[in-house]
N, C-alpha and C. Protein backbone atom coordinates (compact mmCIF):
# COMPACT_ATOMS: atom_id res chain seq x y z
N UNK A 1 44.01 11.78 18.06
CA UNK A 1 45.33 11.93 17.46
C UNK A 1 45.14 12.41 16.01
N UNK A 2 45.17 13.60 16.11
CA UNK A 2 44.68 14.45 14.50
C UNK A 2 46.01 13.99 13.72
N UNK A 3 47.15 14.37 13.52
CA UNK A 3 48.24 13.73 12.46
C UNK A 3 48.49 12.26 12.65
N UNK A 4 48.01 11.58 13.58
CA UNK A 4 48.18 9.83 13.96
C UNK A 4 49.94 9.68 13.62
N UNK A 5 50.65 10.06 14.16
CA UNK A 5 52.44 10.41 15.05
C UNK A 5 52.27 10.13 15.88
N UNK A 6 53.22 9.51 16.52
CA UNK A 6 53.60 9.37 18.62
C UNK A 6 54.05 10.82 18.23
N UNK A 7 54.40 10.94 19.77
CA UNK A 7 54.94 12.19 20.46
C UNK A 7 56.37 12.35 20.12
N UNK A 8 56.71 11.00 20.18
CA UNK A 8 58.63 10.28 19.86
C UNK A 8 58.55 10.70 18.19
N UNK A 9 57.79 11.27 17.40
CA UNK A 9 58.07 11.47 15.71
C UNK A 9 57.99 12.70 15.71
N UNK A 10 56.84 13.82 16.94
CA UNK A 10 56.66 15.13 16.49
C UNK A 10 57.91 15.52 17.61
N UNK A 11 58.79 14.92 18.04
CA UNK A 11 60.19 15.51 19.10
C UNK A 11 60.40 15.31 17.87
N UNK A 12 61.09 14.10 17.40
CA UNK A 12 61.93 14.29 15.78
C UNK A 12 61.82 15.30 15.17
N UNK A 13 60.72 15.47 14.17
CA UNK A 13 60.71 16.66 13.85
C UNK A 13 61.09 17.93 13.96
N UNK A 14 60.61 18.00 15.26
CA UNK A 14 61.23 19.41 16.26
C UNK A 14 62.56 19.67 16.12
N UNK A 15 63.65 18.50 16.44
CA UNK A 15 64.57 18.52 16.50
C UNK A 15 65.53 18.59 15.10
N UNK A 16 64.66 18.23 14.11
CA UNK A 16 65.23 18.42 12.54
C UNK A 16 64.96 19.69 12.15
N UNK A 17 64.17 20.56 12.65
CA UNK A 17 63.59 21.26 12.27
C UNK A 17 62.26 21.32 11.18
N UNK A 18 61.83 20.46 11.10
CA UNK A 18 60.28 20.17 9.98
C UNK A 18 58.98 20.19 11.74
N UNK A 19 58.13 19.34 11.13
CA UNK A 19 57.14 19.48 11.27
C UNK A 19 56.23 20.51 11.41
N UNK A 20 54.95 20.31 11.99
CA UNK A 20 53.99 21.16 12.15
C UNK A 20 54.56 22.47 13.08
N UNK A 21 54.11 23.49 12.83
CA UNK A 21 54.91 24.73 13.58
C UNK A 21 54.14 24.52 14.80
N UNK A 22 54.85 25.01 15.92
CA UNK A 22 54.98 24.85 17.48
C UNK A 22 55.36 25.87 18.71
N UNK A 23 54.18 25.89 19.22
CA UNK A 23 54.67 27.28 20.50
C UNK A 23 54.68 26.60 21.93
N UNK A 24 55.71 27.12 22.70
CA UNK A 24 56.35 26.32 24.05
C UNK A 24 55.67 27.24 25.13
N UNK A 25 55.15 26.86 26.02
CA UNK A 25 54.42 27.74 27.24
C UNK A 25 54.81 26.61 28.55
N UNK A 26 55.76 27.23 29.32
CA UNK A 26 56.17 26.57 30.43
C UNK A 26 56.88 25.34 30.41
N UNK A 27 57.72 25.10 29.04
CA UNK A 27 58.06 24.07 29.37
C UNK A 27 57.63 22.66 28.12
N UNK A 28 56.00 22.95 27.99
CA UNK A 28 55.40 22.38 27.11
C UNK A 28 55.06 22.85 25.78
N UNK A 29 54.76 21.72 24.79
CA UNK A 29 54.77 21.82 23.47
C UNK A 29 53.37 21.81 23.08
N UNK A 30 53.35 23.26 22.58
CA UNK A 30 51.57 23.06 22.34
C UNK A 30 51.71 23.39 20.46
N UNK A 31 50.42 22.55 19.97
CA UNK A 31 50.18 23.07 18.49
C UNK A 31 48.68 23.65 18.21
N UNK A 32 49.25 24.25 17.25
CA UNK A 32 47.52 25.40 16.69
C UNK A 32 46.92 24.54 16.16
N UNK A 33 45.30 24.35 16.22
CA UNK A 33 45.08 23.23 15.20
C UNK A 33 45.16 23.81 14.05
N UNK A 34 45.20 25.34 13.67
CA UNK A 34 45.09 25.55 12.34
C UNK A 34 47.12 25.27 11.37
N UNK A 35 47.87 25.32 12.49
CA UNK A 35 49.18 25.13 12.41
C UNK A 35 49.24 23.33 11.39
N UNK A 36 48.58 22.70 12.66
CA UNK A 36 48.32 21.37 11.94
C UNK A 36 47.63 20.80 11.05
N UNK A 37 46.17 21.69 10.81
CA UNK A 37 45.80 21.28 9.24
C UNK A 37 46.12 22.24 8.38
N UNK A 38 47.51 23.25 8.45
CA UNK A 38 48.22 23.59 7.21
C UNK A 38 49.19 22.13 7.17
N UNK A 39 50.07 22.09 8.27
CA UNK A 39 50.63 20.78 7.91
C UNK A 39 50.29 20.32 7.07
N UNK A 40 49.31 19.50 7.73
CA UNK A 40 48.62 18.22 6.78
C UNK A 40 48.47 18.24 5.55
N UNK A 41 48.02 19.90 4.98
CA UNK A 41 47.52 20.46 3.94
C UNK A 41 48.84 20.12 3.09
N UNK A 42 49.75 20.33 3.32
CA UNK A 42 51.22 20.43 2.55
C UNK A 42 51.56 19.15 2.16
N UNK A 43 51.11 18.36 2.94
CA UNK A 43 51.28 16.89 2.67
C UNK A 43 50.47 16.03 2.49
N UNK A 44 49.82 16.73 1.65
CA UNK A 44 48.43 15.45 1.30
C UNK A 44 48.32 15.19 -0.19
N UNK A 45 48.54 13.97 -0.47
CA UNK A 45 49.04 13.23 -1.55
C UNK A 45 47.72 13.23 -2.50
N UNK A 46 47.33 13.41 -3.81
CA UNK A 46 45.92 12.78 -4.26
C UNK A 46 46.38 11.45 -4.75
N UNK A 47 45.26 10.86 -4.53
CA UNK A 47 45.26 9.57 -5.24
C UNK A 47 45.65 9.63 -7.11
N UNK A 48 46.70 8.61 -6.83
CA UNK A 48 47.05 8.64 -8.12
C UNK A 48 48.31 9.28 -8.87
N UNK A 49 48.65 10.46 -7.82
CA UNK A 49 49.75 11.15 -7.76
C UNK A 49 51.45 10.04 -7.38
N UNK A 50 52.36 9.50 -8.03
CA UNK A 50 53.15 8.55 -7.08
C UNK A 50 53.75 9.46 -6.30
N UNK A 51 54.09 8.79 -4.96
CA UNK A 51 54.66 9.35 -3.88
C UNK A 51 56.24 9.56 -3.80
């Protein structure tokens, strides 16, 4: 579990329109891993920074 989300937070997302970007093939929800460590990238806090 590379972002450590249930499945029930990356539907949220989806449905707000945020999260990690996402391509549908048959039905299913697939992600790039490079899609997901830009994610991550966008949201990674340094220590020390307040949130």
């Amino acid at each position: 579990m590379l972002l450590r989300v249930t499945e029930t937070t990356l539907a949220t997302w989806r449905s707000r329109g945020g999260g990690p970007a996402y391509i549908k093939r048959g039905g299913r929800v697939l992600y790039r891993l490079a899609d997901l460590q830009a994610f991550m990238a966008t949201r990674n806090i340094e220590q020390g920074e307040p949130a």
